[in-house]
C-alpha atoms as a PDB file:
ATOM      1  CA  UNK A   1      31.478-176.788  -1.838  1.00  0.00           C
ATOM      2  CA  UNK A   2      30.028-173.560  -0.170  1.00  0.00           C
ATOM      3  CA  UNK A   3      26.736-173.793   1.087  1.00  0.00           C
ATOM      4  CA  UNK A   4      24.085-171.737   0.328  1.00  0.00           C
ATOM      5  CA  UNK A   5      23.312-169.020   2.110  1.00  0.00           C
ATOM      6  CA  UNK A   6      19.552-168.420   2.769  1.00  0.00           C
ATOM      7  CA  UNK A   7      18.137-164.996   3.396  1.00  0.00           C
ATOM      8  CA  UNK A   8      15.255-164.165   5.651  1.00  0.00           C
ATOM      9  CA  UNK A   9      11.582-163.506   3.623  1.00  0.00           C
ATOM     10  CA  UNK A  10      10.157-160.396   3.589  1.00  0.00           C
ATOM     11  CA  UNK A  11       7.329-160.066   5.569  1.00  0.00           C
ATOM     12  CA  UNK A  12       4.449-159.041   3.616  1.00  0.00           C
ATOM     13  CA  UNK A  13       2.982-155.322   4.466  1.00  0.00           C
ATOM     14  CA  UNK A  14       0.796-155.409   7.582  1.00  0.00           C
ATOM     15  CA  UNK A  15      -2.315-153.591   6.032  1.00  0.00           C
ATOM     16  CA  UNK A  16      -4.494-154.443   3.138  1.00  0.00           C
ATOM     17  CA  UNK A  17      -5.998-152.056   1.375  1.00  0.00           C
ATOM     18  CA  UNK A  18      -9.860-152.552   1.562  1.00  0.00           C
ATOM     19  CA  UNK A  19     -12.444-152.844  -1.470  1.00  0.00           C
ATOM     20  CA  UNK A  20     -13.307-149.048  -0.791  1.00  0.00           C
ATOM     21  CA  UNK A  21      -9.804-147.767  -0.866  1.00  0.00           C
ATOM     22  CA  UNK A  22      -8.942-150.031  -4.024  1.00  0.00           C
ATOM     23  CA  UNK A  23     -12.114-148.572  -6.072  1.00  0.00           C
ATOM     24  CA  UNK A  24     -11.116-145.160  -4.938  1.00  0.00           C
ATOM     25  CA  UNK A  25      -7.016-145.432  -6.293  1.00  0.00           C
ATOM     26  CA  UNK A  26      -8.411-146.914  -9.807  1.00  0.00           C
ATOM     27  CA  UNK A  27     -11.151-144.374 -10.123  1.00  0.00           C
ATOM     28  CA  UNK A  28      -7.927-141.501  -9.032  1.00  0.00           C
ATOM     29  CA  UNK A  29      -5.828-143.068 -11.896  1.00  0.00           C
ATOM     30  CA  UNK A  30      -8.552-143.636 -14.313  1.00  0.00           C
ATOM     31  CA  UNK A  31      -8.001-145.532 -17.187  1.00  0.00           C
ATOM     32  CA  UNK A  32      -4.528-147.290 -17.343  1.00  0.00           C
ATOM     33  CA  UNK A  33      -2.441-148.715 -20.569  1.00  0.00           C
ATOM     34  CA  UNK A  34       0.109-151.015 -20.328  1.00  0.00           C
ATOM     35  CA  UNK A  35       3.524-149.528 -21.509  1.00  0.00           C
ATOM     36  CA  UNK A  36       4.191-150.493 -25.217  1.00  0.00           C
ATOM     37  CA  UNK A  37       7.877-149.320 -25.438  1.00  0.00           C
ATOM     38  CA  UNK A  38      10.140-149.566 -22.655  1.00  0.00           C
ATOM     39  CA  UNK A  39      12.683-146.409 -23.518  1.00  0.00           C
ATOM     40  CA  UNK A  40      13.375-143.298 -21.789  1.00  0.00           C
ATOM     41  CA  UNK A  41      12.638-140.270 -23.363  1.00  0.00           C
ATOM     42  CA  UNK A  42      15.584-138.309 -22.702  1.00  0.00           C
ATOM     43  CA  UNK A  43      15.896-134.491 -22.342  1.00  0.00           C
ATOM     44  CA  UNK A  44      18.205-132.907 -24.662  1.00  0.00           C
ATOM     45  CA  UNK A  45      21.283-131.414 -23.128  1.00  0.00           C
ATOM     46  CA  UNK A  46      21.111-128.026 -22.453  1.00  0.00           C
ATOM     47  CA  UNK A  47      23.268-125.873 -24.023  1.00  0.00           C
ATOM     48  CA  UNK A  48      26.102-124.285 -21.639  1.00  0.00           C
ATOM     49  CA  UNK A  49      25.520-121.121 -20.237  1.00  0.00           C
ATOM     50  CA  UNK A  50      27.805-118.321 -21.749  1.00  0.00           C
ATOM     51  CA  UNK A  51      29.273-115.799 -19.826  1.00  0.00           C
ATOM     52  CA  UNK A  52      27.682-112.084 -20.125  1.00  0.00           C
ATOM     53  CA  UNK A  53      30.809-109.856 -20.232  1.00  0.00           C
ATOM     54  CA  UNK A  54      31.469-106.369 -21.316  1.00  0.00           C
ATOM     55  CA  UNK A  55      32.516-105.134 -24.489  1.00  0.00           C
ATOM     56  CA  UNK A  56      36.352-103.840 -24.482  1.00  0.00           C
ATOM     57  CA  UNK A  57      36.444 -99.916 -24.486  1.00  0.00           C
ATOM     58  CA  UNK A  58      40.678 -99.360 -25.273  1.00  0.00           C
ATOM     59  CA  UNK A  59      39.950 -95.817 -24.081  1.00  0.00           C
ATOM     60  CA  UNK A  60      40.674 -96.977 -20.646  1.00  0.00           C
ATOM     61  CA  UNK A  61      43.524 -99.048 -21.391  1.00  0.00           C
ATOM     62  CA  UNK A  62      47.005 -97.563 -20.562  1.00  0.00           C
ATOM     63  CA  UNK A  63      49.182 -97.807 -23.560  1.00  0.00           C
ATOM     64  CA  UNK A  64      51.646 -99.972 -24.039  1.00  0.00           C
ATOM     65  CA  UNK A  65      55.297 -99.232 -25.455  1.00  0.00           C
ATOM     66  CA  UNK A  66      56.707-101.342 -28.315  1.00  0.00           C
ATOM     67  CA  UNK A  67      59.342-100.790 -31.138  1.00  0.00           C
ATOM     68  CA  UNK A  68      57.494-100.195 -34.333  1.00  0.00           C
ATOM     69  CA  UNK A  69      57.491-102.495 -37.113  1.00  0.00           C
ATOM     70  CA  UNK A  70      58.656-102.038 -41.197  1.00  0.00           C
ATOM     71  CA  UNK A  71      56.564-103.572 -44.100  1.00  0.00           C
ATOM     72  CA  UNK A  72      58.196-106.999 -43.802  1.00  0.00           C
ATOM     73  CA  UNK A  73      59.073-107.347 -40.190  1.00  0.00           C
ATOM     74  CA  UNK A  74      56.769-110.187 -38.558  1.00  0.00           C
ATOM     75  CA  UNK A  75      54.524-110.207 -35.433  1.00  0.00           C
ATOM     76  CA  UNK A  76      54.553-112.461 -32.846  1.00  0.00           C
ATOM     77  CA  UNK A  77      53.025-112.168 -28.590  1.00  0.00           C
ATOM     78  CA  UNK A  78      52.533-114.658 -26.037  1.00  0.00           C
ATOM     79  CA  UNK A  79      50.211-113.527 -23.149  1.00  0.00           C
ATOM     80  CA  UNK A  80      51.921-114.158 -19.920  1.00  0.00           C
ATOM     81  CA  UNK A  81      51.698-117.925 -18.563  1.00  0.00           C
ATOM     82  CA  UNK A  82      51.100-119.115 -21.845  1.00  0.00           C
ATOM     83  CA  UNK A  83      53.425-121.369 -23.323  1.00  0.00           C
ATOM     84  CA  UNK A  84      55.532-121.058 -25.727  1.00  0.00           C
ATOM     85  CA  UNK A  85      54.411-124.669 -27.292  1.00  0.00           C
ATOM     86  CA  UNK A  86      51.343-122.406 -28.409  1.00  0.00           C
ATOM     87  CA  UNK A  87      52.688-120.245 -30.169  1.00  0.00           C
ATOM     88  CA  UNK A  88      54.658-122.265 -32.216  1.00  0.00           C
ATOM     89  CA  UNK A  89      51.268-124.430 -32.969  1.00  0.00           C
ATOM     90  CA  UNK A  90      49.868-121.382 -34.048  1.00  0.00           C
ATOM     91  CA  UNK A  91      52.282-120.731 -36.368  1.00  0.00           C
ATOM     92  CA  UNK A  92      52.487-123.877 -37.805  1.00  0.00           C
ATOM     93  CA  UNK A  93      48.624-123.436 -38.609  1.00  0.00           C
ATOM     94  CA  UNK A  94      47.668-126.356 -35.924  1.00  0.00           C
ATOM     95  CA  UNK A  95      44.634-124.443 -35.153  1.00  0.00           C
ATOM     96  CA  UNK A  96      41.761-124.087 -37.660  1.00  0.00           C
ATOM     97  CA  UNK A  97      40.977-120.505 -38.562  1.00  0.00           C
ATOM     98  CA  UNK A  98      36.788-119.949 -37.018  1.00  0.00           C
ATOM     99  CA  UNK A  99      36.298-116.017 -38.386  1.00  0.00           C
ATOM    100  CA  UNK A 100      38.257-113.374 -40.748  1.00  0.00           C
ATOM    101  CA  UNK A 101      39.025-110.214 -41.151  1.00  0.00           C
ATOM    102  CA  UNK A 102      40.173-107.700 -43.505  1.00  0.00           C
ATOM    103  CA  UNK A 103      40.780-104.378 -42.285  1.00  0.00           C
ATOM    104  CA  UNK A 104      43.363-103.212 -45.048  1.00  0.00           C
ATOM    105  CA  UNK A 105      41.882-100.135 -46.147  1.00  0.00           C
ATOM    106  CA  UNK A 106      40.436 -98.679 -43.448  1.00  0.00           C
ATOM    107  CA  UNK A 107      41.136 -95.932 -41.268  1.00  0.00           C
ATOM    108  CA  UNK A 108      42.366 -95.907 -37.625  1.00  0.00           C
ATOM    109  CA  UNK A 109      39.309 -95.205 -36.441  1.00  0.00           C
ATOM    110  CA  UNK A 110      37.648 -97.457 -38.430  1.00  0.00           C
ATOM    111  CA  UNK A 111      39.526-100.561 -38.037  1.00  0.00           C
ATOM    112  CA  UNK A 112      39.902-100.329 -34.607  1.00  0.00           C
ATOM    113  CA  UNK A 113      35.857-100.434 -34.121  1.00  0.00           C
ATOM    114  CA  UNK A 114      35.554-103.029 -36.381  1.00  0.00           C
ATOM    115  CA  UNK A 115      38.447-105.020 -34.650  1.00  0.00           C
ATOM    116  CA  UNK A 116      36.561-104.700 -31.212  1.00  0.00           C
ATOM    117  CA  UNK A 117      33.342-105.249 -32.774  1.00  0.00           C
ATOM    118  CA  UNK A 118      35.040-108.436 -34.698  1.00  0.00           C
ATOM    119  CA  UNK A 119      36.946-109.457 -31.495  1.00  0.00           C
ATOM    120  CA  UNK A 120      33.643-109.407 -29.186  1.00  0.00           C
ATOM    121  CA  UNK A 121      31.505-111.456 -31.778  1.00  0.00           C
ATOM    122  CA  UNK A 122      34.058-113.526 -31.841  1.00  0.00           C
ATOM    123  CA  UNK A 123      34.332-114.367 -27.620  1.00  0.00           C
ATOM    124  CA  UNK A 124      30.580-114.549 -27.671  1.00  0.00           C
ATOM    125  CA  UNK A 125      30.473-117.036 -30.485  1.00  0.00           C
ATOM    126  CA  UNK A 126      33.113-119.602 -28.621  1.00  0.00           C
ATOM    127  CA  UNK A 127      35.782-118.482 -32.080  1.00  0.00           C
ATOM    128  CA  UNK A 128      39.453-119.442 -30.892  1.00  0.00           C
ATOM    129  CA  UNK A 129      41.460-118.640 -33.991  1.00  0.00           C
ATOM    130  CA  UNK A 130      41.211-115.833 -36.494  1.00  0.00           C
ATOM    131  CA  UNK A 131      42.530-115.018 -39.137  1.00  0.00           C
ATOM    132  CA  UNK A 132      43.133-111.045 -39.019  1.00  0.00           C
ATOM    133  CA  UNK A 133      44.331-109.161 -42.158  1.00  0.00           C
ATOM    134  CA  UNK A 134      45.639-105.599 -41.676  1.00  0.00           C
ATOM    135  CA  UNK A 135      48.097-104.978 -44.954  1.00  0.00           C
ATOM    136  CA  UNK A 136      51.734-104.498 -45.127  1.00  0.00           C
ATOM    137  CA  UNK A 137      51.569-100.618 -45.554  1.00  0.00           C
ATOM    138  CA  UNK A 138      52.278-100.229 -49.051  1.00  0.00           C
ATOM    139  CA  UNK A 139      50.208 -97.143 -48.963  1.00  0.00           C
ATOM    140  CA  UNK A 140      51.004 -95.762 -45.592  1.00  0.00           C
ATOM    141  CA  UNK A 141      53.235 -92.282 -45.485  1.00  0.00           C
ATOM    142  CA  UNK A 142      56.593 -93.099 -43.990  1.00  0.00           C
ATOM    143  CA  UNK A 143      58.502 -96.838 -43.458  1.00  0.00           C
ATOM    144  CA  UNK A 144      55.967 -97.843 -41.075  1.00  0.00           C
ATOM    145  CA  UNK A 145      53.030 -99.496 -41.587  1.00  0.00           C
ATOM    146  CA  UNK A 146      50.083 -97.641 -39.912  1.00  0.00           C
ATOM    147  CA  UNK A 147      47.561-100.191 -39.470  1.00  0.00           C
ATOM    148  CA  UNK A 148      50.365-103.255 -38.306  1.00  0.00           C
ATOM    149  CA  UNK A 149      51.789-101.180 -36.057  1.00  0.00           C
ATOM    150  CA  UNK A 150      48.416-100.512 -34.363  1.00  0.00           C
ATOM    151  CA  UNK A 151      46.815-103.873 -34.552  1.00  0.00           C
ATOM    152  CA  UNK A 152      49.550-105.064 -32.983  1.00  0.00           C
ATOM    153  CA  UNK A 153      49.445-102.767 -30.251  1.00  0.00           C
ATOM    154  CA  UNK A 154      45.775-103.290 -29.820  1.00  0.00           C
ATOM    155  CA  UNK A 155      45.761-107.262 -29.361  1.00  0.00           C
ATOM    156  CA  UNK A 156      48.491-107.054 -27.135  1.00  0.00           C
ATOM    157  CA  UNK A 157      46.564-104.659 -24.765  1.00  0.00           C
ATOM    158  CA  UNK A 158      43.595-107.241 -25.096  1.00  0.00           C
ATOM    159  CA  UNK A 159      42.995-109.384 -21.726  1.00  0.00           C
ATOM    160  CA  UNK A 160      41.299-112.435 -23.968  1.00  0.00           C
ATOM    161  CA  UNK A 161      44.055-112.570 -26.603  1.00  0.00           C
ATOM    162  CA  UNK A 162      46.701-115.582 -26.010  1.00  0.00           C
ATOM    163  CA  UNK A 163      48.773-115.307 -28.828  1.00  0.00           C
ATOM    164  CA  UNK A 164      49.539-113.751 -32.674  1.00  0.00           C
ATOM    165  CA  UNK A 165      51.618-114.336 -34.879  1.00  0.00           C
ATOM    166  CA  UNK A 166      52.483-113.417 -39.059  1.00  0.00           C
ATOM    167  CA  UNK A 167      50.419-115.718 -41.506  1.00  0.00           C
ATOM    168  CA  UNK A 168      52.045-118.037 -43.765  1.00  0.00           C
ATOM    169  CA  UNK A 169      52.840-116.475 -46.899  1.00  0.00           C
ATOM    170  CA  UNK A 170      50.171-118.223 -48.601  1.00  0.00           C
ATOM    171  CA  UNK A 171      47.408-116.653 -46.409  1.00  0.00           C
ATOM    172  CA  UNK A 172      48.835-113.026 -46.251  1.00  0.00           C
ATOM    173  CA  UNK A 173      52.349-113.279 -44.737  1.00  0.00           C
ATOM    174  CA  UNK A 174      53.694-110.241 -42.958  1.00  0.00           C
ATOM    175  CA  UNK A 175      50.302-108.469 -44.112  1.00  0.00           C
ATOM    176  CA  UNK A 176      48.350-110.855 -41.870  1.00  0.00           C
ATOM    177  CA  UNK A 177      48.015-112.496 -38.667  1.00  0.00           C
ATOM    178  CA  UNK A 178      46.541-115.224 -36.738  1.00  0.00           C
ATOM    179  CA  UNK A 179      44.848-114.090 -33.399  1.00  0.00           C
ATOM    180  CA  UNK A 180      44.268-117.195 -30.565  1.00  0.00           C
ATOM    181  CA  UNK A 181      41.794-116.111 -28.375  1.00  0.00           C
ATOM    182  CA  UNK A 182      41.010-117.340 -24.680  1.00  0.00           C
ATOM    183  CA  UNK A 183      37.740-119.498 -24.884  1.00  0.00           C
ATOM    184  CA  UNK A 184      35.175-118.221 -22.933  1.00  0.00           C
ATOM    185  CA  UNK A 185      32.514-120.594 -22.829  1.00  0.00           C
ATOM    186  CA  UNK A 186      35.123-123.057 -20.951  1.00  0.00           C
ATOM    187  CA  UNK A 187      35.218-120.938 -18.251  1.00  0.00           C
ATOM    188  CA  UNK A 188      31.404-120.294 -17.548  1.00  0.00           C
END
């Protein structure tokens, strides 16, 4: 059987406060009410900063050389360091589509200010998937499809796009893609 252990008494304070000092705190504090509910009122959680970047201007990107692609040929990029794993979720539709876009239709010019415009909204908004379509060319002069050929080469240039790939046929096949971007907000 341990014994109990007994721990020294405080000593009470050394001053009291006098009948002047007393009046003067309770006349300081005025009229006190004793607390009905004993909960903290918590602040709500601030929202995470975002990160203020720049718009992407492709004018001062160096071009990039790739083999063109046909009406039915699909797309597919990994970013460097990213895994192959993702692109294969991405594929298999393991990510849920956040935004759209259709730029069959358009011209160059056209789509490819709507597709920065598109792609910045998108960053600022914390989207990670998209679902881009571009067409498969059926109008385009030639065997090559004007604005696949282009979008391609304009995600793969971009430094917050991780990976595309073709849609499944039932959301636009080789006339669409799915874009992962990087998520911002993580890394503010």
């Amino acid at each position: 059987m341990r014994k109990p252990i007994h721990l020294p008494k405080k000593k009470p304070p050394s001053f009291v406060l006098s009948e002047e000092d007393s009046r003067l705190f309770r006349d300081t504090i005025g009229v006190v009410s004793p607390v009905v509910n004993d909960r903290v009122l918590l602040e709500k959680p601030r929202p995470k900063p975002r990160r203020h970047f720049h718009p992407l201007d492709w004018s001062d990107i160096a071009p990039v050389e790739i083999p063109l692609l046909a009406m039915g040929d699909v797309m597919s990029f990994v970013a460097p360091g990213i895994q192959k794993r993702v692109l294969q979720k991405l594929r298999a539709g393991k990510f849920s589509v956040d935004a759209e876009l259709d730029l069959h239709g358009l011209t160059v010019d056209e789509a490819k200010r709507r597709l920065a415009g598109f792609l910045n909204t998108c960053l600022a908004d914390g989207c990670r998937c998209l679902h881009l379509i571009h067409g498969k060319g059926y109008r385009s002069e030639g065997d090559y499809p004007i604005l696949k050929n282009r979008t391609n080469l304009w995600l793969r240039q971009h430094p917050d796009v991780l990976a595309f790939c073709t849609a499944k046929p039932t959301e636009g096949g080789t006339g669409a893609i799915y874009v992962l971007l990087r998520d911002r907000q993580r890394q503010a």
